[in-house]
PDB file of N, CA and C in Angstrom:
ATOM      1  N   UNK A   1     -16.589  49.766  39.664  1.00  0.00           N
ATOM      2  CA  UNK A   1     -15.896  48.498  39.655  1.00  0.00           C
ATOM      3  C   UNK A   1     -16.667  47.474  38.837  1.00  0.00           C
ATOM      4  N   UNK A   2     -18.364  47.238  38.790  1.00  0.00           N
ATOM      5  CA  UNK A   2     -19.183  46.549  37.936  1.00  0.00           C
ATOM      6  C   UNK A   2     -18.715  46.940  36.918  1.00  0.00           C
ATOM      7  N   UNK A   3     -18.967  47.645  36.181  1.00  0.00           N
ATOM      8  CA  UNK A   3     -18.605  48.623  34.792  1.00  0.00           C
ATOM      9  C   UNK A   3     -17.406  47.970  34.017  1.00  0.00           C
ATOM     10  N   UNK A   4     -16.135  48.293  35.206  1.00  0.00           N
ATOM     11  CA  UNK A   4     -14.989  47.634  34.512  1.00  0.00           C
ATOM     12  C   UNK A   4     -15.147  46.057  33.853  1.00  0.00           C
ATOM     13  N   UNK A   5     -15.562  45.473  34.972  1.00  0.00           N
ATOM     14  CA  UNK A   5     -15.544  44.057  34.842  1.00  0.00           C
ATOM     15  C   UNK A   5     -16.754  44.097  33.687  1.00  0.00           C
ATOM     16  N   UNK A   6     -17.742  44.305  33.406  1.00  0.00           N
ATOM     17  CA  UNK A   6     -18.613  43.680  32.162  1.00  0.00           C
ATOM     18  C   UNK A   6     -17.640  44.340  30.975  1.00  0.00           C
ATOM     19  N   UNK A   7     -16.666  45.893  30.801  1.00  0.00           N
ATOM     20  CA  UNK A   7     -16.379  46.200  29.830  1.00  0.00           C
ATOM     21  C   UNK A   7     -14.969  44.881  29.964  1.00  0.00           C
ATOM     22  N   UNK A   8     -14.459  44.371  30.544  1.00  0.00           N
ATOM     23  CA  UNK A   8     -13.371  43.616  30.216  1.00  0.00           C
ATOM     24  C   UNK A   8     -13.932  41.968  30.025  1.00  0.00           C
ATOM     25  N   UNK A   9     -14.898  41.643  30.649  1.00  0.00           N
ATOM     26  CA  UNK A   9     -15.332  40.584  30.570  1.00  0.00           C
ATOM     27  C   UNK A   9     -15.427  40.176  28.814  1.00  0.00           C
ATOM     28  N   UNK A  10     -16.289  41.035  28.059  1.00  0.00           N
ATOM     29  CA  UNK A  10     -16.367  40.632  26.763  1.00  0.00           C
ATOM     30  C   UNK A  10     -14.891  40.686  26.120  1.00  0.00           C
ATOM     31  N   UNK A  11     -14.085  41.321  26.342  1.00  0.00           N
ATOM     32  CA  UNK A  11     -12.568  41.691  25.560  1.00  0.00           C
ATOM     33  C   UNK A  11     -11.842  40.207  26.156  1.00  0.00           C
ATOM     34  N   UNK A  12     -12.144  39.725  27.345  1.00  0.00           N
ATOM     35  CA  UNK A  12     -11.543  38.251  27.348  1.00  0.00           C
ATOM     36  C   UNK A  12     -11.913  37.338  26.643  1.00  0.00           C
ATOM     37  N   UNK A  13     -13.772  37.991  26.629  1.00  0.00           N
ATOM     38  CA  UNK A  13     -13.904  36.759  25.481  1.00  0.00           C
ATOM     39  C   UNK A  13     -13.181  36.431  24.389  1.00  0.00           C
ATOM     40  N   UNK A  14     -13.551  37.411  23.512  1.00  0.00           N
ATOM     41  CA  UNK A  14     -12.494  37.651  22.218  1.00  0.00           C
ATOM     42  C   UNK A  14     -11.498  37.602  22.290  1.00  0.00           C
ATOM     43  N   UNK A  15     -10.522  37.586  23.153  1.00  0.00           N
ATOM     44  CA  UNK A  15      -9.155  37.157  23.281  1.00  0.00           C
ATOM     45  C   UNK A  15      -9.288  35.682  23.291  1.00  0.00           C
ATOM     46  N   UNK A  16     -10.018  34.975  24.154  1.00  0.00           N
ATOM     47  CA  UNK A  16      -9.838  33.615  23.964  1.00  0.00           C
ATOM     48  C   UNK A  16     -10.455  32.871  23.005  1.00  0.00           C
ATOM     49  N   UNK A  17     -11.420  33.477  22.015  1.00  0.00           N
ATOM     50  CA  UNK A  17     -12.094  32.612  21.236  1.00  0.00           C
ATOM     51  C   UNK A  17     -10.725  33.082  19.915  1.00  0.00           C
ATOM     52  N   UNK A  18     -10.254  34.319  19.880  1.00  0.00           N
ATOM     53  CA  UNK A  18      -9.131  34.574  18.590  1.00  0.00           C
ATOM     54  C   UNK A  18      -8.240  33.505  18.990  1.00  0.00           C
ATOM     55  N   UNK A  19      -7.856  33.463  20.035  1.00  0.00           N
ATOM     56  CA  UNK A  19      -6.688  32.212  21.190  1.00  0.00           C
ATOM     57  C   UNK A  19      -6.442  30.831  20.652  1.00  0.00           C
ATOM     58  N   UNK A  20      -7.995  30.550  20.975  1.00  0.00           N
ATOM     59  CA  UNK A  20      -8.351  28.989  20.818  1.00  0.00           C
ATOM     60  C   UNK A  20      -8.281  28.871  19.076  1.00  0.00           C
ATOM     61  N   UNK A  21      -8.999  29.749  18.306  1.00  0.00           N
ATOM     62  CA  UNK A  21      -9.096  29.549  16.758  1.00  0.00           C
ATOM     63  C   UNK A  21      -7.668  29.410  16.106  1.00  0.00           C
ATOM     64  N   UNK A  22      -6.646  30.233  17.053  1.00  0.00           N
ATOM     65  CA  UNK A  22      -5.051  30.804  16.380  1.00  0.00           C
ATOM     66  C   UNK A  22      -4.242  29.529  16.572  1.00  0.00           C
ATOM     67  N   UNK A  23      -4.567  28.200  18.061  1.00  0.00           N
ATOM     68  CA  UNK A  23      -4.210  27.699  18.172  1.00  0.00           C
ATOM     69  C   UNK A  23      -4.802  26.729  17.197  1.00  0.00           C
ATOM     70  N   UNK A  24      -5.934  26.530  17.008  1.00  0.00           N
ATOM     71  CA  UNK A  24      -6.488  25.761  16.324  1.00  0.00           C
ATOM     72  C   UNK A  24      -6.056  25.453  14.922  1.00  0.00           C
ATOM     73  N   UNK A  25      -5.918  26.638  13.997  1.00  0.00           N
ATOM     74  CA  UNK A  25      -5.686  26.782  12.933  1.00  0.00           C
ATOM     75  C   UNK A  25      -3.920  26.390  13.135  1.00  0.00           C
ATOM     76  N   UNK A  26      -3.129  26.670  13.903  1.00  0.00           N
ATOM     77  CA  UNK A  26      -1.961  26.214  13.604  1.00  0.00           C
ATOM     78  C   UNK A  26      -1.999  24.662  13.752  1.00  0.00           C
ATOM     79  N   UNK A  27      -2.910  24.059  14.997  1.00  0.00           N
ATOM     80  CA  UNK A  27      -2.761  22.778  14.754  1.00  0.00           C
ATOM     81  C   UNK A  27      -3.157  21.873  13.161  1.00  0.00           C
ATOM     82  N   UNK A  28      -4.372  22.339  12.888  1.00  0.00           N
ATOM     83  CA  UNK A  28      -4.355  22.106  11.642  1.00  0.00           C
ATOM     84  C   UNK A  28      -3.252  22.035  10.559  1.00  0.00           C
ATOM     85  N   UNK A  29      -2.234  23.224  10.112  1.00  0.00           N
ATOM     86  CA  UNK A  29      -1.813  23.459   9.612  1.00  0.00           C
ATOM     87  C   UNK A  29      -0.357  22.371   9.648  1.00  0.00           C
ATOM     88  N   UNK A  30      -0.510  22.609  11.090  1.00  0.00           N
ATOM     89  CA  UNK A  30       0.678  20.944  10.928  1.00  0.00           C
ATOM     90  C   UNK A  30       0.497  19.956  11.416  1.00  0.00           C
ATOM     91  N   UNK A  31      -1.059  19.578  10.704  1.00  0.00           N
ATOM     92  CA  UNK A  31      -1.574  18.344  10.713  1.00  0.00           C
ATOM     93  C   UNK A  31      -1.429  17.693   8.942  1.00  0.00           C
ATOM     94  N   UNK A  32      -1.671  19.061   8.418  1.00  0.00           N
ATOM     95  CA  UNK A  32      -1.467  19.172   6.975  1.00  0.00           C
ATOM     96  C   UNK A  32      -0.063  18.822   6.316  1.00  0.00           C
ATOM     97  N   UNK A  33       0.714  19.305   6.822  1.00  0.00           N
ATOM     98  CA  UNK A  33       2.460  19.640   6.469  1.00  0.00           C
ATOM     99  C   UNK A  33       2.609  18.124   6.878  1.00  0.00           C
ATOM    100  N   UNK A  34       2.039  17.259   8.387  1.00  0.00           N
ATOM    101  CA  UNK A  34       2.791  15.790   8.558  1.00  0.00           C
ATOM    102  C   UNK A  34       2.002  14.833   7.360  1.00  0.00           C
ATOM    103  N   UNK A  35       0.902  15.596   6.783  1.00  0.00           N
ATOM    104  CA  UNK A  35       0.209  14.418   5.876  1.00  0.00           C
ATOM    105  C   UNK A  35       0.587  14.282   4.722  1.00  0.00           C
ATOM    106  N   UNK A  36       1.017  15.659   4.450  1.00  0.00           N
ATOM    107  CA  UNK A  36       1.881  15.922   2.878  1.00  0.00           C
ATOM    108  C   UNK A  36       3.003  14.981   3.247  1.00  0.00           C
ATOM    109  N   UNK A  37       4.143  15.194   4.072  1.00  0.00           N
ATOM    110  CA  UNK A  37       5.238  14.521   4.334  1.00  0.00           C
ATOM    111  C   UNK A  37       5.009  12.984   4.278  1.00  0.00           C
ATOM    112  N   UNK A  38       4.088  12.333   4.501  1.00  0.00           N
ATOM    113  CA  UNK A  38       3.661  11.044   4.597  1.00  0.00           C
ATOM    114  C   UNK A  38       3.086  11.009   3.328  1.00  0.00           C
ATOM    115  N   UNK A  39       2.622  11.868   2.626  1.00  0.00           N
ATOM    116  CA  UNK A  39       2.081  11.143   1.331  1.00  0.00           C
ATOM    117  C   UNK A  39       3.436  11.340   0.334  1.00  0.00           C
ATOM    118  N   UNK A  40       4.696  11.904   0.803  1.00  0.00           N
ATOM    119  CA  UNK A  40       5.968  11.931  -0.268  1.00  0.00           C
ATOM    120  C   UNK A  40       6.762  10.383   0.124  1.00  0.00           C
ATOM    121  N   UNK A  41       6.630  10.245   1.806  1.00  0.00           N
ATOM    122  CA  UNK A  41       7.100   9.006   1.962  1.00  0.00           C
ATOM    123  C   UNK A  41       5.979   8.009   1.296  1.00  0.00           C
ATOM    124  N   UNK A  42       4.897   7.735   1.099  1.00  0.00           N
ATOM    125  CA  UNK A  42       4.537   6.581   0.448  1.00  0.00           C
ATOM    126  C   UNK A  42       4.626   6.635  -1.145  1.00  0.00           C
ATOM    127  N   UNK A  43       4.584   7.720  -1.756  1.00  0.00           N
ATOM    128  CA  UNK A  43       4.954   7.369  -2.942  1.00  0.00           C
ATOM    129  C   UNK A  43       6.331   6.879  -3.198  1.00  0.00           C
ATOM    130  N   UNK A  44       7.145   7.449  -2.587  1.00  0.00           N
ATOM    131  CA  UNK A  44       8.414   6.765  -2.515  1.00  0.00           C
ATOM    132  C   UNK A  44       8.860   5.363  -2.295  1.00  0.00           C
ATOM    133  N   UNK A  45       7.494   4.992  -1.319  1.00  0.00           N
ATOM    134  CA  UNK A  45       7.560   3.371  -1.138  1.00  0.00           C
ATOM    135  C   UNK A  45       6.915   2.718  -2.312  1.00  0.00           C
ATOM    136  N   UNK A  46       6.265   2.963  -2.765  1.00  0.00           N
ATOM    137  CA  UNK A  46       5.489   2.370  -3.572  1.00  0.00           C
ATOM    138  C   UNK A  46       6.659   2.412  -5.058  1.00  0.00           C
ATOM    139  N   UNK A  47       6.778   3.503  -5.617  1.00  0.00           N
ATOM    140  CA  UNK A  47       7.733   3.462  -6.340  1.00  0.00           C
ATOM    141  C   UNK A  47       8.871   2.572  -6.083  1.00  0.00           C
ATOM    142  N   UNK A  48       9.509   2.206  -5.035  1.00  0.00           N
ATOM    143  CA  UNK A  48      10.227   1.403  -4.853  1.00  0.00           C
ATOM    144  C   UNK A  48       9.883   0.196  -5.045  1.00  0.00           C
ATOM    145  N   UNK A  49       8.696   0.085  -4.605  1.00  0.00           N
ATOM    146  CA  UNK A  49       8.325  -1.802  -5.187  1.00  0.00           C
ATOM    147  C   UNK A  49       7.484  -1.837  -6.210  1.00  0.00           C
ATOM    148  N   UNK A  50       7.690  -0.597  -7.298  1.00  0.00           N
ATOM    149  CA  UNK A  50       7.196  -0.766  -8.941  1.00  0.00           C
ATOM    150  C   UNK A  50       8.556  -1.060  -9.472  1.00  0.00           C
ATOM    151  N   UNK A  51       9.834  -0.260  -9.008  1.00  0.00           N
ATOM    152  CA  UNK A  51      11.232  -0.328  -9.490  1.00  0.00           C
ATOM    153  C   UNK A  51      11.210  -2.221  -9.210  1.00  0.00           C
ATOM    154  N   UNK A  52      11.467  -2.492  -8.232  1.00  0.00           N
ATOM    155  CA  UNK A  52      12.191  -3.922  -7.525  1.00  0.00           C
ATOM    156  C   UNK A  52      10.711  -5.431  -8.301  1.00  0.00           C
ATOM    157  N   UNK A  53       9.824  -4.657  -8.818  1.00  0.00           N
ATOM    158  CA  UNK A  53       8.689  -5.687  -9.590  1.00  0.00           C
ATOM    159  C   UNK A  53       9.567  -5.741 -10.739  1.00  0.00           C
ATOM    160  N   UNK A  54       9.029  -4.544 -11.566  1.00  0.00           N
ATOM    161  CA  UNK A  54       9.924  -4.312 -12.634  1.00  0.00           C
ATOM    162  C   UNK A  54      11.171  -5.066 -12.974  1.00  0.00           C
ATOM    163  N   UNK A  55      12.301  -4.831 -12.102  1.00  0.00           N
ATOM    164  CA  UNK A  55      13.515  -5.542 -12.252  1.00  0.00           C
ATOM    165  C   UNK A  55      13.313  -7.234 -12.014  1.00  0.00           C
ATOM    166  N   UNK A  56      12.707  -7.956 -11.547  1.00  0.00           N
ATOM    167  CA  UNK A  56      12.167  -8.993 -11.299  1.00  0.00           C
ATOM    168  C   UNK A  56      11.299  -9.552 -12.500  1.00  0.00           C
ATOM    169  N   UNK A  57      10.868  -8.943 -13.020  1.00  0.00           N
ATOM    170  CA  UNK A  57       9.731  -9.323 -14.315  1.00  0.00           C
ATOM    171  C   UNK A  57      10.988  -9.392 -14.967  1.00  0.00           C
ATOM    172  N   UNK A  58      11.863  -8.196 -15.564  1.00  0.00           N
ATOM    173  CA  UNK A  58      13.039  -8.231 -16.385  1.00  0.00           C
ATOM    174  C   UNK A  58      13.909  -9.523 -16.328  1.00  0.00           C
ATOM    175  N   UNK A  59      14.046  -9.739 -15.077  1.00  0.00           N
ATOM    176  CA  UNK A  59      15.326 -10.645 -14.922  1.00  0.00           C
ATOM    177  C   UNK A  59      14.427 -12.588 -15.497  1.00  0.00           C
ATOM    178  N   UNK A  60      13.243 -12.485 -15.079  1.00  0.00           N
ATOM    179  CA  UNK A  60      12.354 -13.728 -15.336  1.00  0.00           C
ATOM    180  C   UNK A  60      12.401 -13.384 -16.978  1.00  0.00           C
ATOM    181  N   UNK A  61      12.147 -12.766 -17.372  1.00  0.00           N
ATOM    182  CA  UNK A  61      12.196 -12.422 -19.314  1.00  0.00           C
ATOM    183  C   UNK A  61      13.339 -12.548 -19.629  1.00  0.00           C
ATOM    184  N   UNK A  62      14.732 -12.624 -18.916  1.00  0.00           N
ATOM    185  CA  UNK A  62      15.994 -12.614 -19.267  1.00  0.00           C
ATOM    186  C   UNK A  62      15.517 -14.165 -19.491  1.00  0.00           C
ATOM    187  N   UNK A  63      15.762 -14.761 -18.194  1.00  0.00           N
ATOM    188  CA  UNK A  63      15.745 -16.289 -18.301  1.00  0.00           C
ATOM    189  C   UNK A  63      15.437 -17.023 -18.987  1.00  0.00           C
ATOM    190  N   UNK A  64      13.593 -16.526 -19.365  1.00  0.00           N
ATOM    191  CA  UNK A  64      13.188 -17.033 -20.174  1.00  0.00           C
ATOM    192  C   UNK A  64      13.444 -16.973 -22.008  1.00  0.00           C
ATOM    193  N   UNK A  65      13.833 -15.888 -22.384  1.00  0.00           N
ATOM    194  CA  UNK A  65      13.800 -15.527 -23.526  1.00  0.00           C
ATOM    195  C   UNK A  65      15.568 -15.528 -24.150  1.00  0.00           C
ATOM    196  N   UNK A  66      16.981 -15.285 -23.057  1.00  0.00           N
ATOM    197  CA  UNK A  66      17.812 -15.376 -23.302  1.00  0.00           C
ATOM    198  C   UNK A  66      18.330 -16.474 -23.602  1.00  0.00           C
ATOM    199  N   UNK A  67      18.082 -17.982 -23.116  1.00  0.00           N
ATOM    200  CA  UNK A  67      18.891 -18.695 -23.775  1.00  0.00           C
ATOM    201  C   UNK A  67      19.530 -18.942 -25.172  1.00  0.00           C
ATOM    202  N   UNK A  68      19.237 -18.755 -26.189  1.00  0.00           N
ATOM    203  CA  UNK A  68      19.675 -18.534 -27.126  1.00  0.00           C
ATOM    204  C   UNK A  68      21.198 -17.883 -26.947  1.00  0.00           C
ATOM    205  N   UNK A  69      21.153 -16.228 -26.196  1.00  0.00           N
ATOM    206  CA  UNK A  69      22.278 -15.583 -26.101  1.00  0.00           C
ATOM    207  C   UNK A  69      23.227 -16.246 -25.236  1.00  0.00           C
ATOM    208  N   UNK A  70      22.827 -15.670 -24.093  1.00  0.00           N
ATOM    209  CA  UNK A  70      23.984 -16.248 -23.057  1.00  0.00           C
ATOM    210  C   UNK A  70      23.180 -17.541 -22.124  1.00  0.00           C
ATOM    211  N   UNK A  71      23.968 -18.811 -22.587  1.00  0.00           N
ATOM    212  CA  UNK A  71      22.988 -20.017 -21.802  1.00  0.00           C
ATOM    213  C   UNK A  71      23.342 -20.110 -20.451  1.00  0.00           C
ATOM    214  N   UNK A  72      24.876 -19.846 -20.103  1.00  0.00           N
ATOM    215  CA  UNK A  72      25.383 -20.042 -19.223  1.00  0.00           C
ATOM    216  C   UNK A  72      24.788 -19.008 -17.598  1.00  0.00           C
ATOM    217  N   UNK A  73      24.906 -17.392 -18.586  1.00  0.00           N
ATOM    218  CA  UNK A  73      24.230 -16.715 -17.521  1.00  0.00           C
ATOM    219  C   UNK A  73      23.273 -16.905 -17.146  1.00  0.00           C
ATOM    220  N   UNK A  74      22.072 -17.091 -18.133  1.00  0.00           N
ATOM    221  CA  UNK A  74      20.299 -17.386 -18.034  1.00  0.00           C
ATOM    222  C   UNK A  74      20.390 -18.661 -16.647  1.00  0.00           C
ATOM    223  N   UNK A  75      21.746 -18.890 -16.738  1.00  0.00           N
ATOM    224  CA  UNK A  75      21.512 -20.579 -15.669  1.00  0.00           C
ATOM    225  C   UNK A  75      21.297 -19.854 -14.313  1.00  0.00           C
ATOM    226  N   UNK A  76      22.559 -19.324 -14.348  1.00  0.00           N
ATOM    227  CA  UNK A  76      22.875 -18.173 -12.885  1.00  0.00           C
ATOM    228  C   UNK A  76      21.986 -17.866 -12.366  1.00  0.00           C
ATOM    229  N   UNK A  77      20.949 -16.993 -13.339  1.00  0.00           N
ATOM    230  CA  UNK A  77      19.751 -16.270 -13.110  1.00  0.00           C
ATOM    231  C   UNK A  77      18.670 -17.155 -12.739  1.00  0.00           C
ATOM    232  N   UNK A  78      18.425 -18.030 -13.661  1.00  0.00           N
ATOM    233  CA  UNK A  78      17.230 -18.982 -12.985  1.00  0.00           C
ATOM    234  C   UNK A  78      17.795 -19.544 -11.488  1.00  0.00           C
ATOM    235  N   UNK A  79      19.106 -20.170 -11.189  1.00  0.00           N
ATOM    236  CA  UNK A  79      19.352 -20.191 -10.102  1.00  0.00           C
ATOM    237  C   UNK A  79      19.447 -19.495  -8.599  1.00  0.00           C
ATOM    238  N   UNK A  80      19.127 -18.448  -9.125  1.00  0.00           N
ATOM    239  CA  UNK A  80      19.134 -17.168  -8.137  1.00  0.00           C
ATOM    240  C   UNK A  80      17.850 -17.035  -7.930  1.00  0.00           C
ATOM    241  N   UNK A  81      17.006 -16.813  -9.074  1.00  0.00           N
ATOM    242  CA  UNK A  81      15.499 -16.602  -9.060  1.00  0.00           C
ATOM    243  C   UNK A  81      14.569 -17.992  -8.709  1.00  0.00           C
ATOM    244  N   UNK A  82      15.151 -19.199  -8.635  1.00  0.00           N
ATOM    245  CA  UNK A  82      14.559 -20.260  -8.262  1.00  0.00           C
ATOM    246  C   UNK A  82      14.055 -20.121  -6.538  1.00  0.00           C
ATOM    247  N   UNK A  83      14.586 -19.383  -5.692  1.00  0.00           N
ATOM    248  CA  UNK A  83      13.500 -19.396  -4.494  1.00  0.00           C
ATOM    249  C   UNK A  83      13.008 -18.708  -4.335  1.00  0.00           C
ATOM    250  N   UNK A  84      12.416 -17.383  -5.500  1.00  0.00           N
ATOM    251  CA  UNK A  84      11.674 -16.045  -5.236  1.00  0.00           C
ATOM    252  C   UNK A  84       9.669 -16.710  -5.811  1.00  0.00           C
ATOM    253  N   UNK A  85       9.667 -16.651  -5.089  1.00  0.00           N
ATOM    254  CA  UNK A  85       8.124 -17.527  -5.969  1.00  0.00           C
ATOM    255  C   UNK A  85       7.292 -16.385  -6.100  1.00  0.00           C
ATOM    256  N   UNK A  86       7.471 -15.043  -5.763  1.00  0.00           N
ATOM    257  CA  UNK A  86       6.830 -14.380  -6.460  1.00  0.00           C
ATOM    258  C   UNK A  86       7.461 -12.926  -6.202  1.00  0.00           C
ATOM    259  N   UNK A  87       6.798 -11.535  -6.898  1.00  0.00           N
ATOM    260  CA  UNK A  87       7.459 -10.254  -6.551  1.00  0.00           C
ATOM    261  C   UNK A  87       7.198  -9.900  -5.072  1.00  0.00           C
ATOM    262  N   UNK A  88       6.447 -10.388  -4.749  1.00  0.00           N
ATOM    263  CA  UNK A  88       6.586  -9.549  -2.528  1.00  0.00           C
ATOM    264  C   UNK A  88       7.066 -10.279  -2.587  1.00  0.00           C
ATOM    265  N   UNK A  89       7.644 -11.244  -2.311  1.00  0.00           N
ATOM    266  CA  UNK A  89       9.072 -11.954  -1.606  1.00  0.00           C
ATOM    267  C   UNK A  89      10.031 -11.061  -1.975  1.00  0.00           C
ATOM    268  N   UNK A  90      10.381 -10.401  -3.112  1.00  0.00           N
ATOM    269  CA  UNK A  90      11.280  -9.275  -3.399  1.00  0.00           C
ATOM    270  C   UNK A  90      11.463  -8.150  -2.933  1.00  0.00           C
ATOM    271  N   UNK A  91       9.748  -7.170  -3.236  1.00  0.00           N
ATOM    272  CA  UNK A  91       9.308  -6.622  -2.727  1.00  0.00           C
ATOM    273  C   UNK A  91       9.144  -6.122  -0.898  1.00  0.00           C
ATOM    274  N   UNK A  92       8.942  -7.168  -0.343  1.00  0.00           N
ATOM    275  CA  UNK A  92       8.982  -6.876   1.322  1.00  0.00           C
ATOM    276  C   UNK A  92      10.651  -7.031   1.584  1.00  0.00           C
ATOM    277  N   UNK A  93      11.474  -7.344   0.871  1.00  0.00           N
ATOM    278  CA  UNK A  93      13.193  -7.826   1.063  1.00  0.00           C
ATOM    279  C   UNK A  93      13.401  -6.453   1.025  1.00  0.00           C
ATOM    280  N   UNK A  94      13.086  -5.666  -0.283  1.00  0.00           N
ATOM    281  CA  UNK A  94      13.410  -4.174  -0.477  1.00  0.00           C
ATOM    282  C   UNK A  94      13.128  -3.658   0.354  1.00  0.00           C
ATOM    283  N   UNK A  95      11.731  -3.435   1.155  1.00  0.00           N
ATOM    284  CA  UNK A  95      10.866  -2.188   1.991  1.00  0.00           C
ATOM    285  C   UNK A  95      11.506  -2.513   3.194  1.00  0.00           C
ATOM    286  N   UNK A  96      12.181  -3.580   3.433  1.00  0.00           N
ATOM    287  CA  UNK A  96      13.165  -4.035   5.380  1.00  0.00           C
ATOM    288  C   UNK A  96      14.680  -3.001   4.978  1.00  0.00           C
ATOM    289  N   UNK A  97      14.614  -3.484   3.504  1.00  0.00           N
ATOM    290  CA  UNK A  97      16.024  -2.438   3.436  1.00  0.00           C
ATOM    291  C   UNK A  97      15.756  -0.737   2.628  1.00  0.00           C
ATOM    292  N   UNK A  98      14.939  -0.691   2.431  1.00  0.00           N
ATOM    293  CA  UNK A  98      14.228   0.842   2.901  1.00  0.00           C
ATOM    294  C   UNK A  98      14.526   1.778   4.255  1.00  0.00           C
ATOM    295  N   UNK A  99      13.552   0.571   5.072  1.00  0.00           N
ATOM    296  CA  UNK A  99      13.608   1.152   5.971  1.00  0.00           C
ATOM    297  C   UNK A  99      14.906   1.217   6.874  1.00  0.00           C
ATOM    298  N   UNK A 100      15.467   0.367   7.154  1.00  0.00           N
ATOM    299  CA  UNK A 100      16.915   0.207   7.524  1.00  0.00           C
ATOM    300  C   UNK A 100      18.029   1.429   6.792  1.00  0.00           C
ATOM    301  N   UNK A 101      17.780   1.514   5.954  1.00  0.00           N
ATOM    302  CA  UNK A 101      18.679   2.338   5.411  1.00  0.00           C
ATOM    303  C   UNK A 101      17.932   4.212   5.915  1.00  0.00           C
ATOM    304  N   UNK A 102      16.419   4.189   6.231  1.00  0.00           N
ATOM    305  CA  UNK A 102      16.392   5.330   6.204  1.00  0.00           C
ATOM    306  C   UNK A 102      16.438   5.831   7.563  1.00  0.00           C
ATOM    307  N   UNK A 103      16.359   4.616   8.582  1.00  0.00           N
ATOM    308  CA  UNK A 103      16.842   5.038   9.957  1.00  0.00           C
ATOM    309  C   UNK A 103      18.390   5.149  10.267  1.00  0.00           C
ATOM    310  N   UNK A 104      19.627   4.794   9.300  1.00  0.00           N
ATOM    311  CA  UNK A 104      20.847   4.872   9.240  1.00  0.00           C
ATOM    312  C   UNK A 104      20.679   6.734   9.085  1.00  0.00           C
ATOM    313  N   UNK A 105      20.277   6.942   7.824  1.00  0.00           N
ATOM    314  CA  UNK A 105      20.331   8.064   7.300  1.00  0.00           C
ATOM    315  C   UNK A 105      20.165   9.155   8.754  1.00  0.00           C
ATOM    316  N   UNK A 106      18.935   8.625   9.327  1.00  0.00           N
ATOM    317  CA  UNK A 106      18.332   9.721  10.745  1.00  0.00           C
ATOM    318  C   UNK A 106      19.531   9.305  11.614  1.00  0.00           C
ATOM    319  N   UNK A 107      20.137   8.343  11.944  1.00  0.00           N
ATOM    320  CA  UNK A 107      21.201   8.235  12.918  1.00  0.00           C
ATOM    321  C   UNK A 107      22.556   9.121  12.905  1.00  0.00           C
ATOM    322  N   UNK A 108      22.932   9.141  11.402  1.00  0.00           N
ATOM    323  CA  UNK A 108      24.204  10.016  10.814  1.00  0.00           C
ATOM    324  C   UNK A 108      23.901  11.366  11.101  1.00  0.00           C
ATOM    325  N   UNK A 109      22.148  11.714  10.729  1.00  0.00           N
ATOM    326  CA  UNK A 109      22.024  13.259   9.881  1.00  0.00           C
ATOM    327  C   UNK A 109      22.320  13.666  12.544  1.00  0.00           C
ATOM    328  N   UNK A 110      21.787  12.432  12.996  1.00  0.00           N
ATOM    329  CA  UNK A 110      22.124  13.179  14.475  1.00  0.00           C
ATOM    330  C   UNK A 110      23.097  13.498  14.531  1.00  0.00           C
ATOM    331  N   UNK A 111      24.257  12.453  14.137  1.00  0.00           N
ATOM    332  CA  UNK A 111      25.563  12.240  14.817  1.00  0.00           C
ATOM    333  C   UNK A 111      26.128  13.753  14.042  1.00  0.00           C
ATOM    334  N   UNK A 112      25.798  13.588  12.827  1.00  0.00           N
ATOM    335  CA  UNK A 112      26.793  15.297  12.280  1.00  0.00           C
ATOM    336  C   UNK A 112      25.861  16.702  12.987  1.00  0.00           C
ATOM    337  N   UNK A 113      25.279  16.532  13.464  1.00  0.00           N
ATOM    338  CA  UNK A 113      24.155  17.989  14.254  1.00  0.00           C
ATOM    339  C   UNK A 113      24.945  18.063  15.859  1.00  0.00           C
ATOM    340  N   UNK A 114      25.528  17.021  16.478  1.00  0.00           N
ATOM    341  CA  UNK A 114      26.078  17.050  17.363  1.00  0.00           C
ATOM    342  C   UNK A 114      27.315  17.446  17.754  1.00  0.00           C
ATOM    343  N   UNK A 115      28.415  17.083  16.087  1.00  0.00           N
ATOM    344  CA  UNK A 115      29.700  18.139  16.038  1.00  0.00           C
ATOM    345  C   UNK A 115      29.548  19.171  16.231  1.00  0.00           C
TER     346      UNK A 115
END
């Protein structure tokens, strides 16, 4: 009865140290997969407020440089752009409707998984 127990004693070991490592390594692994996923969502954010700068620099170069062409529109535009005092005022307007739009998206993608 000694015998058994020291020959099984070590075979538990190794079952639980393969156990703990198998669990281990999977936790890792989708610790990895949520960090990748988070580094596709921030480039995505970020790109979004290079797009919404961008268009903002454009529309201030319209203003400034179009009168000549169209005086009437350039008015519009400075009037529109007269309470943005800078690109994050634009910028944080976009990333509220980012996000808003991408918790719509998770609300729908439920509602059609539930038909």
């Amino acid at each position: 009865m000694v015998n058994q127990l020291l020959t099984f004693e070590p075979t538990s070991r190794v079952l639980a140290r393969t156990l703990s490592s198998a669990s281990l390594l999977l936790l890792l692994h989708l610790l990895l997969t949520m960090l990748q996923v988070f580094d596709g969502l921030l480039h995505v954010l970020l790109h979004t407020l290079q797009v919404s700068t961008g268009v903002l620099l454009f529309l201030q170069l319209l203003c400034h440089h179009g009168r000549s062409f169209l005086p009437a529109a350039t008015l519009g535009l400075q009037r529109a752009l007269q309470g943005v005092h800078s690109s994050l005022v634009v910028s944080l307007g976009l990333f509220h409707l980012f996000i808003f739009l991408r918790q719509l998206s998770l609300n729908l993608s439920f509602d059609l998984i539930e038909l």
